[in-house]
C-alpha atoms as a PDB file:
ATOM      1  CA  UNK A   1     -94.144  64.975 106.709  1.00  0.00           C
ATOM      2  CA  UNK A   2     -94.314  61.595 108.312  1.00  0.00           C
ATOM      3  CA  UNK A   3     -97.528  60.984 106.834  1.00  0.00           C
ATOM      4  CA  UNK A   4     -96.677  61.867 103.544  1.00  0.00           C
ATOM      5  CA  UNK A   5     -93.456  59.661 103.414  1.00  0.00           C
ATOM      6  CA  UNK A   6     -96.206  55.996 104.807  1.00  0.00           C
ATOM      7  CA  UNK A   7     -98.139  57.578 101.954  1.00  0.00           C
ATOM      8  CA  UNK A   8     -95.552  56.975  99.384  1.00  0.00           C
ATOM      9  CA  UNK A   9     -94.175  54.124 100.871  1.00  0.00           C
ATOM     10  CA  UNK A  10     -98.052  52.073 100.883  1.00  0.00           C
ATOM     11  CA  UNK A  11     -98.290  53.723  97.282  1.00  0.00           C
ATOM     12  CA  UNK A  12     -95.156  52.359  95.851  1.00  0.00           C
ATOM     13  CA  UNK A  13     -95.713  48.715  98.249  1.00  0.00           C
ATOM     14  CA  UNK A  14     -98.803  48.873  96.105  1.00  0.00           C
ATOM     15  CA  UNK A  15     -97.782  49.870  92.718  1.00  0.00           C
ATOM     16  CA  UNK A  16     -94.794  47.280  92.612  1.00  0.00           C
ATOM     17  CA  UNK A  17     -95.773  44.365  94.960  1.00  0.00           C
ATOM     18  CA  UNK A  18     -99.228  43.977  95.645  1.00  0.00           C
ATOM     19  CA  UNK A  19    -100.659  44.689  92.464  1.00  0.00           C
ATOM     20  CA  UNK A  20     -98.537  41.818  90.764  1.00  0.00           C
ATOM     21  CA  UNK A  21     -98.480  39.513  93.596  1.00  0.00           C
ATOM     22  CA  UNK A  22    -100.471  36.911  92.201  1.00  0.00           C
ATOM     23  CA  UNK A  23     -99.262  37.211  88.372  1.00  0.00           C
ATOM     24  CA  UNK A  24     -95.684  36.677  89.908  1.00  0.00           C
ATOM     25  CA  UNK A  25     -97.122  33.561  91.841  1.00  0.00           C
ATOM     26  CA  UNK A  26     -97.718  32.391  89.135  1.00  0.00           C
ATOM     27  CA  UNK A  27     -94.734  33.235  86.828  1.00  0.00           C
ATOM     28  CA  UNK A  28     -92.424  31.891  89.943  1.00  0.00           C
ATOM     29  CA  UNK A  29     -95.257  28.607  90.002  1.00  0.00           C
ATOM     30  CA  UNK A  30     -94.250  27.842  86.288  1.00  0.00           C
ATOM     31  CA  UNK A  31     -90.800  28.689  86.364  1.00  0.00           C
ATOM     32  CA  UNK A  32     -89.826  26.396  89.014  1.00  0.00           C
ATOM     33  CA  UNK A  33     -91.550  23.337  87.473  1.00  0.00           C
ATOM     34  CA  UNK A  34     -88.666  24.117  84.728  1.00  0.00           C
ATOM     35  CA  UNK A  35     -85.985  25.587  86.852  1.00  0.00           C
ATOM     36  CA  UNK A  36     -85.716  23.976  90.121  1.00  0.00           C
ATOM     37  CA  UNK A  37     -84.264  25.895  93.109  1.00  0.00           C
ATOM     38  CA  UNK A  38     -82.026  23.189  94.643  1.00  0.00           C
ATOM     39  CA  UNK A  39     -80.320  22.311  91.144  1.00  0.00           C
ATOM     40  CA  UNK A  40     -79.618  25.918  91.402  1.00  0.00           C
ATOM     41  CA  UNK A  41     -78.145  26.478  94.914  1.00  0.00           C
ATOM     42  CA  UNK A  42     -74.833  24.569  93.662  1.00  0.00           C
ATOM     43  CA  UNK A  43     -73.864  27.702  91.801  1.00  0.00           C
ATOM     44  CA  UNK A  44     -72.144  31.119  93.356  1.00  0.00           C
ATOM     45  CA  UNK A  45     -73.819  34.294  92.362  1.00  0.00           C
ATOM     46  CA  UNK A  46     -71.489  35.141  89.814  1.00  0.00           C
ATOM     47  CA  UNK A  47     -71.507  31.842  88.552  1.00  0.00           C
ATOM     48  CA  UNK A  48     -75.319  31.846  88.083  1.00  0.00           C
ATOM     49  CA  UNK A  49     -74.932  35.289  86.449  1.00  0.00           C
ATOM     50  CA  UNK A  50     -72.297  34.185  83.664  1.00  0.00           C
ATOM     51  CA  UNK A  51     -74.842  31.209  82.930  1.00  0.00           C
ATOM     52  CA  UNK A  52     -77.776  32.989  82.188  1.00  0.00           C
ATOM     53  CA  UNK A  53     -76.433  35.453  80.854  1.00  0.00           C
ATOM     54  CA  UNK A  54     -73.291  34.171  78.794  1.00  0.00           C
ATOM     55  CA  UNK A  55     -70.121  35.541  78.960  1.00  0.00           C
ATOM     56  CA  UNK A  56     -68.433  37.668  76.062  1.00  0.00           C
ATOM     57  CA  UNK A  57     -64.976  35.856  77.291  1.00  0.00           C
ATOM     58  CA  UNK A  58     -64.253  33.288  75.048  1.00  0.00           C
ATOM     59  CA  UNK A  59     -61.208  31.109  74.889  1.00  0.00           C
ATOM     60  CA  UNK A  60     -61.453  30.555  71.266  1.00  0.00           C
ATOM     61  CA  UNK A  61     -57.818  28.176  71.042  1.00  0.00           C
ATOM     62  CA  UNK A  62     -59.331  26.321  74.198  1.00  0.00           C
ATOM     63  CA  UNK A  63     -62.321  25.598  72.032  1.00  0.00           C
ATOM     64  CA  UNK A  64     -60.489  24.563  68.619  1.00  0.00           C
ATOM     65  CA  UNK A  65     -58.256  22.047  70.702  1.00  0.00           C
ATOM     66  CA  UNK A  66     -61.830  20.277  71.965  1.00  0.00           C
ATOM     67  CA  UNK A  67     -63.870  20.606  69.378  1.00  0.00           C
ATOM     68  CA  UNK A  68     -65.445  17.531  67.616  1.00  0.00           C
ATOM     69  CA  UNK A  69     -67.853  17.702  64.680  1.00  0.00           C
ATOM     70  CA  UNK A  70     -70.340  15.186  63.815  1.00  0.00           C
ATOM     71  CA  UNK A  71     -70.031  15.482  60.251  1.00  0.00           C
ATOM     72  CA  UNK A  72     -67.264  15.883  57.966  1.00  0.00           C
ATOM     73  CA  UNK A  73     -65.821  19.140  58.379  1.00  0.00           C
ATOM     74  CA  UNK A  74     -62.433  20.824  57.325  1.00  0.00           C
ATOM     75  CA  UNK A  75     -61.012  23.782  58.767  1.00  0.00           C
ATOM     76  CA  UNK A  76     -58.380  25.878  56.884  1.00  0.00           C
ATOM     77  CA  UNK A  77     -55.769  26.884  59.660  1.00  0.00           C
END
């Protein structure tokens, strides 16, 4: 039994780690030449979550009150 859980635990190192090791090198290579770590580190977690991913929260009065528009525009309110 012991041998057959290392088994599947080398098996499933290899399948999802080792295999891609040095595609994800290079996918983490690229993406920090456009995403820095340390302008990242500033952020919480959740923080980091809610801007990659957008929030669905909007504060859609909090956004009329600010909003500015380069060219002429009229709203009908």
């Amino acid at each position: 039994m012991v041998n057959r859980k290392k088994y599947v635990d080398l098996f499933v190192d290899m399948k999802l780690n080792k295999s891609v090791q040095s595609q994800f090198a290079d996918f983490e290579k690229g993406f920090h030449k456009g995403c820095p770590t340390q302008a990242w580190r500033m952020f919480l977690p959740e923080e980091l979550m809610t801007l990659l991913q957008g929030d669905d929260n909007y504060e859609w009065d909090k956004l009329r009150e600010v909003k500015f528009y380069l060219f002429r525009y009229v709203t009908s309110t």
